[in-house]
N, C-alpha and C. Protein backbone atom coordinates (compact mmCIF):
# COMPACT_ATOMS: atom_id res chain seq x y z
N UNK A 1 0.84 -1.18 0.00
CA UNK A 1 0.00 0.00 0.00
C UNK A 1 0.88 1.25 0.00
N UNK A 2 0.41 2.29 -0.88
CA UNK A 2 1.42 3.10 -1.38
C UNK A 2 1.06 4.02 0.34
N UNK A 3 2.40 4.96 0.45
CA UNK A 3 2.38 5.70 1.99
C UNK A 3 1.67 7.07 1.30
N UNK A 4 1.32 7.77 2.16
CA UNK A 4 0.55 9.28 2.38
C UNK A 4 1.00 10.07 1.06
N UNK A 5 2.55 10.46 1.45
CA UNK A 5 2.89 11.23 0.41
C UNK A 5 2.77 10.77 -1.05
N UNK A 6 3.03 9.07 -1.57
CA UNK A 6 2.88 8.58 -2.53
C UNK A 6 1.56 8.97 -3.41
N UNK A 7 0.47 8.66 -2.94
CA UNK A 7 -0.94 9.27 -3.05
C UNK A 7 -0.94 10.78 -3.30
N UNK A 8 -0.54 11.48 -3.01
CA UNK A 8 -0.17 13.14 -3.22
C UNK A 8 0.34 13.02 -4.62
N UNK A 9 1.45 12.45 -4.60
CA UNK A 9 2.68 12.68 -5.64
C UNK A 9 1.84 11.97 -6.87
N UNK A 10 0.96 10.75 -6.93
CA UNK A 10 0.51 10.32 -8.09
C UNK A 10 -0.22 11.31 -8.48
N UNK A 11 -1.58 11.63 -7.43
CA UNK A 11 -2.61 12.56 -7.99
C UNK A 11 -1.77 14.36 -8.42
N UNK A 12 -0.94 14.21 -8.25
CA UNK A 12 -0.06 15.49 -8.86
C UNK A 12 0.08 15.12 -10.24
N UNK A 13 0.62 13.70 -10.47
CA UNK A 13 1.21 13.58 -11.74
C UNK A 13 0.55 13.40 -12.67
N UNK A 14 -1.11 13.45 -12.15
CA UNK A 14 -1.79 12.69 -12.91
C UNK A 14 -2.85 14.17 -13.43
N UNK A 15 -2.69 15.19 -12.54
CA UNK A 15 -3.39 16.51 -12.46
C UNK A 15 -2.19 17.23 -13.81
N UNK A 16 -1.12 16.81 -13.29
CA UNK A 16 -0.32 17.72 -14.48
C UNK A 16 -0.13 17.17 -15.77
N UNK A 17 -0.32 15.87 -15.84
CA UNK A 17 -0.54 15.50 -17.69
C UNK A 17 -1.75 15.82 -18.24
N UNK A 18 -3.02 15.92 -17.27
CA UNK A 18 -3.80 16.62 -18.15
C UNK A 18 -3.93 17.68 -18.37
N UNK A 19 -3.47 18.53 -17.60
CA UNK A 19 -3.15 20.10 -17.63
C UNK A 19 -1.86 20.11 -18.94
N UNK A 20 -1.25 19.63 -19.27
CA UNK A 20 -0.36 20.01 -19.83
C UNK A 20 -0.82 18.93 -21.94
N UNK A 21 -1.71 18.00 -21.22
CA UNK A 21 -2.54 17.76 -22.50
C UNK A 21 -3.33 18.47 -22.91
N UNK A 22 -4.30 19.34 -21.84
CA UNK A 22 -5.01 20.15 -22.15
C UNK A 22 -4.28 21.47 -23.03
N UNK A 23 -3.20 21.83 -22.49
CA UNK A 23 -2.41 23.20 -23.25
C UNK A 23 -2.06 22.45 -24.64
N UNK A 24 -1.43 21.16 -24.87
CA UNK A 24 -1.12 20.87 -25.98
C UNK A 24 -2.42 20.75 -26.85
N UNK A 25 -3.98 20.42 -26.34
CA UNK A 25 -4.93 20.86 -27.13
C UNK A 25 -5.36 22.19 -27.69
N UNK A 26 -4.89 23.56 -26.92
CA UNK A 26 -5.18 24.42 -26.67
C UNK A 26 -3.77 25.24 -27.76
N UNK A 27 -3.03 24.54 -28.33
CA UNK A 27 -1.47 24.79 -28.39
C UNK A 27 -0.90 26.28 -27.93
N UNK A 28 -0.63 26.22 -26.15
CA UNK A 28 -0.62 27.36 -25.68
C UNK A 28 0.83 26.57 -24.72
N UNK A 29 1.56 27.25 -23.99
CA UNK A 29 3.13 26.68 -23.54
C UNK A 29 2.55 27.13 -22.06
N UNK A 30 1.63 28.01 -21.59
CA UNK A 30 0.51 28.25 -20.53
C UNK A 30 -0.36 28.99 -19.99
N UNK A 31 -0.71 28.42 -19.32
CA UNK A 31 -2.90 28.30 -19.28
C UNK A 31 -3.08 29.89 -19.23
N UNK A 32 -1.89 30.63 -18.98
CA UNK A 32 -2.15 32.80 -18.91
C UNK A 32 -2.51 33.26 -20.15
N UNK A 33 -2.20 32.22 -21.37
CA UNK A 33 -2.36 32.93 -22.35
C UNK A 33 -3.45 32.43 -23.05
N UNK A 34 -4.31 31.39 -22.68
CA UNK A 34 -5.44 30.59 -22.67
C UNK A 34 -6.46 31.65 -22.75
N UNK A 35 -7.65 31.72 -23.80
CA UNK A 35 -9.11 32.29 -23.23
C UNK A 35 -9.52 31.86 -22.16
N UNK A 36 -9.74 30.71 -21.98
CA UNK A 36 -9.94 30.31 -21.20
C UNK A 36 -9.85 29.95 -19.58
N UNK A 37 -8.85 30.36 -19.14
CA UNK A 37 -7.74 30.08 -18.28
C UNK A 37 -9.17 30.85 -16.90
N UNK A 38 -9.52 31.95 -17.21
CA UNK A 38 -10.30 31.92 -15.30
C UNK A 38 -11.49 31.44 -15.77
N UNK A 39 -11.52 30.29 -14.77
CA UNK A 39 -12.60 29.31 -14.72
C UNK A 39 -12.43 27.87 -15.04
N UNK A 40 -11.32 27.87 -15.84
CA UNK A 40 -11.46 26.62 -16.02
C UNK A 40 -10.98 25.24 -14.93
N UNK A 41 -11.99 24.42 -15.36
CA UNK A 41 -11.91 23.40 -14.09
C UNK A 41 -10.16 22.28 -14.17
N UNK A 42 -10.25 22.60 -15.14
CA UNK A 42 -8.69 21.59 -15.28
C UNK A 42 -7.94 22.39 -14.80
N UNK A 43 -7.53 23.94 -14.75
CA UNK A 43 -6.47 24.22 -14.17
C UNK A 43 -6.78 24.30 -12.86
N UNK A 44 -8.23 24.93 -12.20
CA UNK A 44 -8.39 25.17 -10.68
C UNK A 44 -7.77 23.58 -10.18
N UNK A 45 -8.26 22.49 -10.34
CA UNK A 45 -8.08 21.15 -10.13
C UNK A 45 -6.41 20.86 -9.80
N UNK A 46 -6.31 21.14 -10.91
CA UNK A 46 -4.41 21.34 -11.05
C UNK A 46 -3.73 22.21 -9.91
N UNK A 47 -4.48 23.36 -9.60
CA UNK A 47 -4.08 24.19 -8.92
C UNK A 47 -4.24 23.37 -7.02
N UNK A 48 -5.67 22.87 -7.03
CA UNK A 48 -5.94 22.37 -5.52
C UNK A 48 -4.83 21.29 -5.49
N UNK A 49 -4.61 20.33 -6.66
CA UNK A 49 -3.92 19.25 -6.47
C UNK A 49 -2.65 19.91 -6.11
N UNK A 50 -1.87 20.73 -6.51
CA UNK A 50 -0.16 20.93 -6.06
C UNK A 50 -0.90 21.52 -4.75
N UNK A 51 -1.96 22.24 -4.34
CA UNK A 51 -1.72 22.40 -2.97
C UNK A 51 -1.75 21.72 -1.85
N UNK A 52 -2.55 20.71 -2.28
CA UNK A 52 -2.97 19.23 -1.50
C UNK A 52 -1.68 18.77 -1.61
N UNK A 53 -0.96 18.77 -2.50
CA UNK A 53 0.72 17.61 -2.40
C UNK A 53 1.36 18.55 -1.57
N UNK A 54 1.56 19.89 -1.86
CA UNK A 54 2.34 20.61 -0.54
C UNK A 54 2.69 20.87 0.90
N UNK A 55 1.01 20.70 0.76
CA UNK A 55 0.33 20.74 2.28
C UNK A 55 0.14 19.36 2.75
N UNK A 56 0.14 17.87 2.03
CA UNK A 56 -0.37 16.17 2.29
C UNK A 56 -1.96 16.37 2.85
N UNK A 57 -2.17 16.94 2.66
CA UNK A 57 -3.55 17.17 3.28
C UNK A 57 -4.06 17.98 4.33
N UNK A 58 -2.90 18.65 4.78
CA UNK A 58 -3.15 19.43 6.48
C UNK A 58 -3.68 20.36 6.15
N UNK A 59 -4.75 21.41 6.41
CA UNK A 59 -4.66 22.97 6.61
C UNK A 59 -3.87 23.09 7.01
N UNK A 60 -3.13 24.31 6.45
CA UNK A 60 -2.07 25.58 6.78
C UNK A 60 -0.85 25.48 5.60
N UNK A 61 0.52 25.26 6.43
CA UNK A 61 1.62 25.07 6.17
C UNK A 61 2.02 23.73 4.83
N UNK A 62 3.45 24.32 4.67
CA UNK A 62 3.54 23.48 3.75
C UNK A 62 4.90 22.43 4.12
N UNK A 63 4.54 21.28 3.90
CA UNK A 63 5.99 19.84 3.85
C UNK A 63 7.03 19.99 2.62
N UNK A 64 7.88 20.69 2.28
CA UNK A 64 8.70 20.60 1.34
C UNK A 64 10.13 19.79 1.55
């Protein structure tokens, strides 16, 4: 059974290939130069996920 941080680190990796499939659909290098970019649910997602891996799940602070 994968440990705490493992679980973080997949759902990161797995938040940033579609974020970064999504730009290669979009053919943009990133999401600032996107129409799209406030609102969209793939990047907010992207965005909670690196904070969830930073934080492992705690409110507040960050584990680096």
């Amino acid at each position: 059974m994968p440990d705490n941080n493992e679980v973080y680190e997949e759902r990161l990796d797995e938040a940033m290939q579609i974020l970064q499939s999504c730009q290669q659909d979009h053919e943009v290098e990133s999401c600032y130069v996107c129409v799209q970019c406030i609102g969209c649910e793939i990047r907010t997602k992207y965005i909670r996920t690196v904070y969830e891996s930073m934080s492992k799940g705690e409110t507040g602070g960050f584990d680096f």
